[in-house]
Protein backbone atom coordinates (compact mmCIF):
# COMPACT_ATOMS: atom_id res chain seq x y z
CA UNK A 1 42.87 -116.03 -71.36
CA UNK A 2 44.46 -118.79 -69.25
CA UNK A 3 47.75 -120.06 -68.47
CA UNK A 4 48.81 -123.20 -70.43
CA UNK A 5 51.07 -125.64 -68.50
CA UNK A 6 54.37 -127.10 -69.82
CA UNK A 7 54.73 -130.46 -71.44
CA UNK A 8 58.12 -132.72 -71.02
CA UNK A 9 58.89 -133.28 -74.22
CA UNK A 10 61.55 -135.63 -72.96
CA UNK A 11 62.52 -137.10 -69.33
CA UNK A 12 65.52 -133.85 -69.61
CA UNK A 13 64.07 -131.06 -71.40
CA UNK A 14 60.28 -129.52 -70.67
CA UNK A 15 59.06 -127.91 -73.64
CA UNK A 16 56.16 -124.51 -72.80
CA UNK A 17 53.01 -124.06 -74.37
CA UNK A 18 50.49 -121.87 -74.88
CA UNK A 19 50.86 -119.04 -71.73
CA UNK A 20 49.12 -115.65 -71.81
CA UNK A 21 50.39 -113.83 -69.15
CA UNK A 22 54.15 -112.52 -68.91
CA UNK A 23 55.77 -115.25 -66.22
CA UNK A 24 57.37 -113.99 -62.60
CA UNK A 25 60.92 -113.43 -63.10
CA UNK A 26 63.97 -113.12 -60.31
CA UNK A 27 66.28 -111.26 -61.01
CA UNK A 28 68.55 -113.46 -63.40
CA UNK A 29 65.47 -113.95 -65.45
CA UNK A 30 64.25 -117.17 -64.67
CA UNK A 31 60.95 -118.50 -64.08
CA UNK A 32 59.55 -118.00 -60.25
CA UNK A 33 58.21 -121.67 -59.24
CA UNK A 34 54.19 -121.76 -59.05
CA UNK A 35 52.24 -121.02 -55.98
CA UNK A 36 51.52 -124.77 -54.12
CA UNK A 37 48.42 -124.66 -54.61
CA UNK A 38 48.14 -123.71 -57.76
CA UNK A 39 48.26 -125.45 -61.24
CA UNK A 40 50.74 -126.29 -63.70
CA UNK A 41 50.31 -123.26 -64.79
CA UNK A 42 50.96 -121.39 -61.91
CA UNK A 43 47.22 -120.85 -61.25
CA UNK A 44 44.98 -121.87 -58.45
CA UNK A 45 43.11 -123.95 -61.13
CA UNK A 46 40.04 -124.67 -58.89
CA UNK A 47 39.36 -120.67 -57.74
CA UNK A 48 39.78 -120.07 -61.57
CA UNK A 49 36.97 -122.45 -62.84
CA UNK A 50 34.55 -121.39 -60.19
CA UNK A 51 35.50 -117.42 -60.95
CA UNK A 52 35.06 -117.99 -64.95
CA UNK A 53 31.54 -120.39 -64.37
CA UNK A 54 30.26 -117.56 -62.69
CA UNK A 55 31.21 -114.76 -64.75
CA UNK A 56 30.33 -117.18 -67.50
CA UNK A 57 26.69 -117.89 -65.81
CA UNK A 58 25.97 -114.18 -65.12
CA UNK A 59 26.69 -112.99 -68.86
CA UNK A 60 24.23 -115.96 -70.25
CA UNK A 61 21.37 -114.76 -68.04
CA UNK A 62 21.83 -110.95 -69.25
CA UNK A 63 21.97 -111.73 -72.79
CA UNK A 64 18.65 -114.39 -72.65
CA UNK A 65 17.04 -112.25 -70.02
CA UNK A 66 17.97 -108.59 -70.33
CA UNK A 67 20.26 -107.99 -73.12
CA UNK A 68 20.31 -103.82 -72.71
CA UNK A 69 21.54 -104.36 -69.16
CA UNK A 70 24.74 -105.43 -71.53
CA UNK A 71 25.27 -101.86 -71.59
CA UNK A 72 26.02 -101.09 -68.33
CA UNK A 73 28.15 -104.09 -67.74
CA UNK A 74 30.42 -103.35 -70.41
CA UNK A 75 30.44 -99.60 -68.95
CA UNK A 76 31.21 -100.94 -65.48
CA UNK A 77 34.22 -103.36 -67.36
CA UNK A 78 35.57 -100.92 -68.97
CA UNK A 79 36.32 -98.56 -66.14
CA UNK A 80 37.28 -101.49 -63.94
CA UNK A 81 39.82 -102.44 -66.84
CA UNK A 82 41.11 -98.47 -67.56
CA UNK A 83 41.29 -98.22 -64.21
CA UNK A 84 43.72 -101.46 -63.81
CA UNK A 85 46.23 -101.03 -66.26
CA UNK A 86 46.37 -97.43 -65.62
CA UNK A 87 47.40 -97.96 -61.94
CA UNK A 88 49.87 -100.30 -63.52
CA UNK A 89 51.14 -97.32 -66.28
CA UNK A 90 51.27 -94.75 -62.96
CA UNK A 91 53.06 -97.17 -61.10
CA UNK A 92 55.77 -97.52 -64.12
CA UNK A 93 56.25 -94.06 -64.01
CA UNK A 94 53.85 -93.03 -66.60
CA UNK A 95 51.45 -89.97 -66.60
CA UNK A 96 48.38 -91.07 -67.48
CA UNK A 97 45.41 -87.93 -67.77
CA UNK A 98 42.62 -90.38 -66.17
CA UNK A 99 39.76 -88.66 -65.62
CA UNK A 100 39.37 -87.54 -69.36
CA UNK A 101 40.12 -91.41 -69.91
CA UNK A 102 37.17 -92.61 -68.10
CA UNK A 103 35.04 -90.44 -68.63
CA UNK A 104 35.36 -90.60 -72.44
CA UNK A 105 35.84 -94.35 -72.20
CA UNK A 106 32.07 -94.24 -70.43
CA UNK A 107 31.07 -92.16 -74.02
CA UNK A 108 31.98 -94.32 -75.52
CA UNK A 109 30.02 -96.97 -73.85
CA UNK A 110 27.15 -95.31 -73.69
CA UNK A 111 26.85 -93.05 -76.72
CA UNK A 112 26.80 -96.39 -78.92
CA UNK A 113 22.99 -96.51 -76.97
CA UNK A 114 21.31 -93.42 -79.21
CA UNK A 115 23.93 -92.81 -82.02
CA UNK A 116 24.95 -96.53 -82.93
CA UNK A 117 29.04 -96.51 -84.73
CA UNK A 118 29.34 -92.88 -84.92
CA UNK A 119 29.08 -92.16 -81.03
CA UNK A 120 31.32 -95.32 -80.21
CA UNK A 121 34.07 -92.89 -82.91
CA UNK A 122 32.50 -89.49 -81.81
CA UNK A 123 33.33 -90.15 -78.50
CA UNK A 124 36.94 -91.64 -78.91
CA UNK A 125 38.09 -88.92 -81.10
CA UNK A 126 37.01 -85.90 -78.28
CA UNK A 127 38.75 -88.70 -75.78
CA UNK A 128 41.80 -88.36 -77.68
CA UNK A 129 41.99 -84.49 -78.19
CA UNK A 130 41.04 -83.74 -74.62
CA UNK A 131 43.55 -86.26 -73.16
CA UNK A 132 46.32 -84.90 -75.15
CA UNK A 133 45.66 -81.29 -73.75
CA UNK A 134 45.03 -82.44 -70.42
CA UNK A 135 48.36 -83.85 -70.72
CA UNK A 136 49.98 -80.87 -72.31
CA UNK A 137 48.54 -78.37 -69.80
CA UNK A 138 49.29 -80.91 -66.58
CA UNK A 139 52.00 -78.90 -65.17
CA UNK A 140 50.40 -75.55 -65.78
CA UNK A 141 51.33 -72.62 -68.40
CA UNK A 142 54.58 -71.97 -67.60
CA UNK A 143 56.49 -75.90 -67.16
CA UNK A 144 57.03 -77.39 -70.42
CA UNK A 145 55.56 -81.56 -69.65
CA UNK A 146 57.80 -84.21 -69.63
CA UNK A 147 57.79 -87.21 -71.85
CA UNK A 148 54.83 -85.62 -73.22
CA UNK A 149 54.83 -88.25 -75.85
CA UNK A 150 55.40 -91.45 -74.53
CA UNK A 151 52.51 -90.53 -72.39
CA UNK A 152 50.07 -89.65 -74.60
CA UNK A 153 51.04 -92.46 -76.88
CA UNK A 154 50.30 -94.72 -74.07
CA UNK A 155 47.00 -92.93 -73.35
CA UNK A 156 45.59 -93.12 -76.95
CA UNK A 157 47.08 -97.08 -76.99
CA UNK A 158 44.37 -97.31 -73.89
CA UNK A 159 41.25 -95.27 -75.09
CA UNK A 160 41.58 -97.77 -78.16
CA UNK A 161 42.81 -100.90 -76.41
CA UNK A 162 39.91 -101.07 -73.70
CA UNK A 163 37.09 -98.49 -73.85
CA UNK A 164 36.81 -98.46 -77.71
CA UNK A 165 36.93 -102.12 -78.86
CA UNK A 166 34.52 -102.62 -75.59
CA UNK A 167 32.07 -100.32 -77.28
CA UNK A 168 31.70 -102.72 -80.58
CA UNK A 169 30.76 -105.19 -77.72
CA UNK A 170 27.43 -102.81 -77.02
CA UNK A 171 26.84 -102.78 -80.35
CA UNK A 172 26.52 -106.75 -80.50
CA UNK A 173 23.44 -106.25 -78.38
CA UNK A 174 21.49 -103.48 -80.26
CA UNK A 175 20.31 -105.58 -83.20
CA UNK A 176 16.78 -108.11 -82.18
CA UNK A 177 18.92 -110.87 -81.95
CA UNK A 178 21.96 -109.08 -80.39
CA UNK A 179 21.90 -111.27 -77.18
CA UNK A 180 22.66 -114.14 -79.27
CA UNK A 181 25.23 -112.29 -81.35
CA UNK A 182 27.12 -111.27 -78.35
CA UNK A 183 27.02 -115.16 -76.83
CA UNK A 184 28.38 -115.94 -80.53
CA UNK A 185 31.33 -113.91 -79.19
CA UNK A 186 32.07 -115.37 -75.91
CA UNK A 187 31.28 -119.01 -77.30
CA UNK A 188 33.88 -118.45 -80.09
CA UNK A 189 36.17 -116.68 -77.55
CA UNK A 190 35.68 -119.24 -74.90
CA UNK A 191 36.03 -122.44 -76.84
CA UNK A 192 39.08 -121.11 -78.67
CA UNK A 193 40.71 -120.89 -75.17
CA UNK A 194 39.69 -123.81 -74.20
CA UNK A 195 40.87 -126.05 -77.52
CA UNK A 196 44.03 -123.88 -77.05
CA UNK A 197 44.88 -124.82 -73.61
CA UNK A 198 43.92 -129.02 -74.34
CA UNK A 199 45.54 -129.09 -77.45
CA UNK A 200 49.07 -127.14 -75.78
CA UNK A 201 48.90 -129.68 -72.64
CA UNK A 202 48.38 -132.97 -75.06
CA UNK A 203 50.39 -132.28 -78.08
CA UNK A 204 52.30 -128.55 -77.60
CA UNK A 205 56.00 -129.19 -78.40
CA UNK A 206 56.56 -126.00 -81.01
CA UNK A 207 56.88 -122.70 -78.98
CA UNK A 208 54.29 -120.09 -80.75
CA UNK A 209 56.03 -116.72 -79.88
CA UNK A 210 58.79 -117.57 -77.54
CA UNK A 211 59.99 -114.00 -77.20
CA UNK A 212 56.90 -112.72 -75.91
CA UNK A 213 54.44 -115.72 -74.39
CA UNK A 214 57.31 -118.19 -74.12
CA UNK A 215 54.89 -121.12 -73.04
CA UNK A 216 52.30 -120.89 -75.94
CA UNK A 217 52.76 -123.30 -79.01
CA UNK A 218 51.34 -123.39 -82.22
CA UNK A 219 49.60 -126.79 -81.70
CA UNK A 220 47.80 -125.01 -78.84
CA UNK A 221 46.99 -122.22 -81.73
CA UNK A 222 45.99 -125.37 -83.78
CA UNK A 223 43.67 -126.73 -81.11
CA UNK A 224 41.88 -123.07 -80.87
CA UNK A 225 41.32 -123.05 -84.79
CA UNK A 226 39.16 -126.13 -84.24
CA UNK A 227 37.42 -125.84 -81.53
CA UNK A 228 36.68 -121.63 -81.79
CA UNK A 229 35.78 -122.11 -85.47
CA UNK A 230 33.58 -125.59 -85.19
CA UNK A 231 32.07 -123.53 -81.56
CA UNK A 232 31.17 -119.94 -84.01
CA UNK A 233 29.80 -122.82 -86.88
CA UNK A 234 26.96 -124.24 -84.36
CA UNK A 235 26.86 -120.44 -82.34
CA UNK A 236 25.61 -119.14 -85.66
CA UNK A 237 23.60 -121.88 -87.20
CA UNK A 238 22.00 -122.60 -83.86
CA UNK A 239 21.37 -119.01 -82.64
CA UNK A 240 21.32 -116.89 -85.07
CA UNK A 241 19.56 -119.17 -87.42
CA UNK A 242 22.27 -118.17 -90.51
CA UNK A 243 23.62 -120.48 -92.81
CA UNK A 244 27.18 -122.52 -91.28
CA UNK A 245 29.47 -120.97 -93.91
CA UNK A 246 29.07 -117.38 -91.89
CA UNK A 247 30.63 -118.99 -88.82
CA UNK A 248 34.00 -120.04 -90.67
CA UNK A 249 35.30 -116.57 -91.41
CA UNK A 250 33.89 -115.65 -87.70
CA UNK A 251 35.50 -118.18 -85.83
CA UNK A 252 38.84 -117.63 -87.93
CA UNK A 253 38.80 -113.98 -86.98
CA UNK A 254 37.55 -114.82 -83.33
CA UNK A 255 40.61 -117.25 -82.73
CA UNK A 256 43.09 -114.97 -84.78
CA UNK A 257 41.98 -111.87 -82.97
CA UNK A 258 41.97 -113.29 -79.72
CA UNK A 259 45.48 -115.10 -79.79
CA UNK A 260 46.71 -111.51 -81.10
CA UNK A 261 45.06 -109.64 -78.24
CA UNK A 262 46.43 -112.24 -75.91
CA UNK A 263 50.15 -111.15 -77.15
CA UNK A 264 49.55 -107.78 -76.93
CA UNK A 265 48.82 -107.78 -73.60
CA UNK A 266 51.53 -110.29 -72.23
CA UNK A 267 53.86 -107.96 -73.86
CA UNK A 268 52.47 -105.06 -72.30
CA UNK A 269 53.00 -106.73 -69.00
CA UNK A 270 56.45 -107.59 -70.14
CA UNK A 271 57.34 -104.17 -70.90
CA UNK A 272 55.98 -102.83 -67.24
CA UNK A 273 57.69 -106.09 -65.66
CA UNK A 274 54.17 -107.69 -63.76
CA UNK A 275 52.57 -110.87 -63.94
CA UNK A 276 48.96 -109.40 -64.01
CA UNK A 277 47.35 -106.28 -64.48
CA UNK A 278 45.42 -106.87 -61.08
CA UNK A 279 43.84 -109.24 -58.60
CA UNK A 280 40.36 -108.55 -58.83
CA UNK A 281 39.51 -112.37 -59.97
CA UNK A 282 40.87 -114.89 -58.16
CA UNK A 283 42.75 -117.63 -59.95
CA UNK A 284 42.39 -114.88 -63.36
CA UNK A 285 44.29 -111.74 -61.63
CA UNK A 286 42.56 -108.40 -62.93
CA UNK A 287 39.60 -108.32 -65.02
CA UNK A 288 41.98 -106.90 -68.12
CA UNK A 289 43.65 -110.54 -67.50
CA UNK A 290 40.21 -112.19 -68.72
CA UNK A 291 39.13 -109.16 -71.71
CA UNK A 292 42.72 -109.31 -73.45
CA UNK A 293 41.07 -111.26 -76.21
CA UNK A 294 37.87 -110.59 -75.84
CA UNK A 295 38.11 -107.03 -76.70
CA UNK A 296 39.83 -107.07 -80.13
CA UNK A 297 37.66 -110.13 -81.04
CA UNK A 298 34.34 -107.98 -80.09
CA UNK A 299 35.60 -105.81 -83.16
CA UNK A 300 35.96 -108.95 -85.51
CA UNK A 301 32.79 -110.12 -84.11
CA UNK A 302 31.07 -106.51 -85.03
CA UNK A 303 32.55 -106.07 -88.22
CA UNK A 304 31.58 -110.53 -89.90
CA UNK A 305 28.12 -110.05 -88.51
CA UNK A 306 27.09 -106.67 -89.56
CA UNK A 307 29.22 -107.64 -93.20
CA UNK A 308 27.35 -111.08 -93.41
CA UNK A 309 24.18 -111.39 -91.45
């Protein structure tokens, strides 16, 4: 999700609003200025709107056009994503067993194609177990691994953080009218960020989560509960054909699990010290930097539809 910029509040004191990534910091902990030709927000605002209207375009197409060929861009993102933040993990010091990671994360992907839920599950539990004797067995028979834990926890944190929750994403598109079920996701997603980021730079005085996304307010959070929820409303009257009452508890969970996922991740970068987890997308940073909430909220998205629809 995007960066939200800060408001003055008064002509003395600036007041931060909605922000998803974890700022730049020197070394006394305050906030690096923005690039010059960037936004606000520290962003190169223009490079990010053409970046997002063509990722944006490009999903559309697939899903009217092609939906299966869903599959293999979710596959592709997933590795792209594992890929990123484990470079990040390595680079922290972390051990991180990644070829069992990606190749289980492409199970899961995949295996969602012929056995539906229970190869998305199949897949992540023989992920897990493999990782954590890959792991185990890293330094051969006779050296005892070291912070055998932390690294495993961190592995496990991944296999369910990217490749798994990307999985419920394939199973959007499975269903006759999965194409449109899967746009119900990114419209909710998109709109929520986008109510988010007008409602923090018109009216964001009330910091959300200071600790952890110091610049995101809860009259941003506000603005995304209107516009995500009234966006899942006409995404599932219009294109799913379903009655309007299925897209309140939809959008809810949308915005909900998408601010969460948001959090998560700018406190992951927190913890590793990094603004983003690459630079893949210009004006975004790495593709992980635009699926923080879109993975959890392809779970929510799996879990109203297939319980109401």
């Amino acid at each position: 999700m995007r960066d939200e910029p800060s408001i003055a509040a008064a002509p003395s004191v600036t007041i931060p609003v909605a922000d998803t990534d974890t700022a730049s910091t020197d070394g006394a902990g305050a906030s690096a200025e923005p690039p010059k030709n960037g936004s606000r927000a520290g962003r190169n605002l223009p490079a990010a709107i053409a970046v997002g209207a063509f990722l944006g375009f490009g999903v559309i197409a697939i899903l009217v056009f092609a939906p299966l060929w869903w599959i293999p861009v979710v596959a592709i993102a997933m590795a792209v994503a594992t890929h990123e933040v484990v470079r990040r993990l390595r680079a922290a010091g972390y051990a991180i067993p990644v070829v069992p990671l990606l190749i289980g994360g492409q199970a899961m992907v995949w295996l969602t194609w012929p056995f539906g839920t229970a190869g998305a599950l199949g897949s992540y539990g023989a992920t897990v177990v493999v990782c954590m004797i890959w792991r185990l067995l890293s330094g051969g028979l006779k050296d005892a691994p070291v912070n055998y834990l932390r690294d495993v926890s961190a592995t496990v944190f991944l296999a369910t953080w990217i490749p798994l929750f990307g999985a419920f994403g394939t199973l959007l598109v499975y269903p006759d009218d999965g194409g449109w079920r899967v746009l119900c996701l990114m419209l909710g997603v998109v709109f929520s960020d986008i109510g988010g980021y007008a409602a923090g730079v018109l009216f964001g005085k009330h910091p959300m989560v200071p600790a952890i996304s110091p610049k995101k307010s809860w009259e941003g959070f506000a603005g995304s509960l209107i516009f995500g929820t009234a966006a899942a409303v006409i995404a599932v009257t219009f294109l799913l054909d379903k009655p309007a009452w299925v897209g309140v508890p939809l959008g809810l969970m949308l915005v909900i699990t998408g601010t969460l996922g948001d959090l998560i991740e700018s406190q992951v970068k927190r913890d590793l010290g990094i603004k983003d987890m690459g630079t893949l997308l210009p004006g975004h940073g790495g593709l992980m930097d635009r699926l923080d909430s879109v993975l959890p909220s392809a779970v929510a998205t799996w879990v109203v539809l297939t319980l109401l629809v």
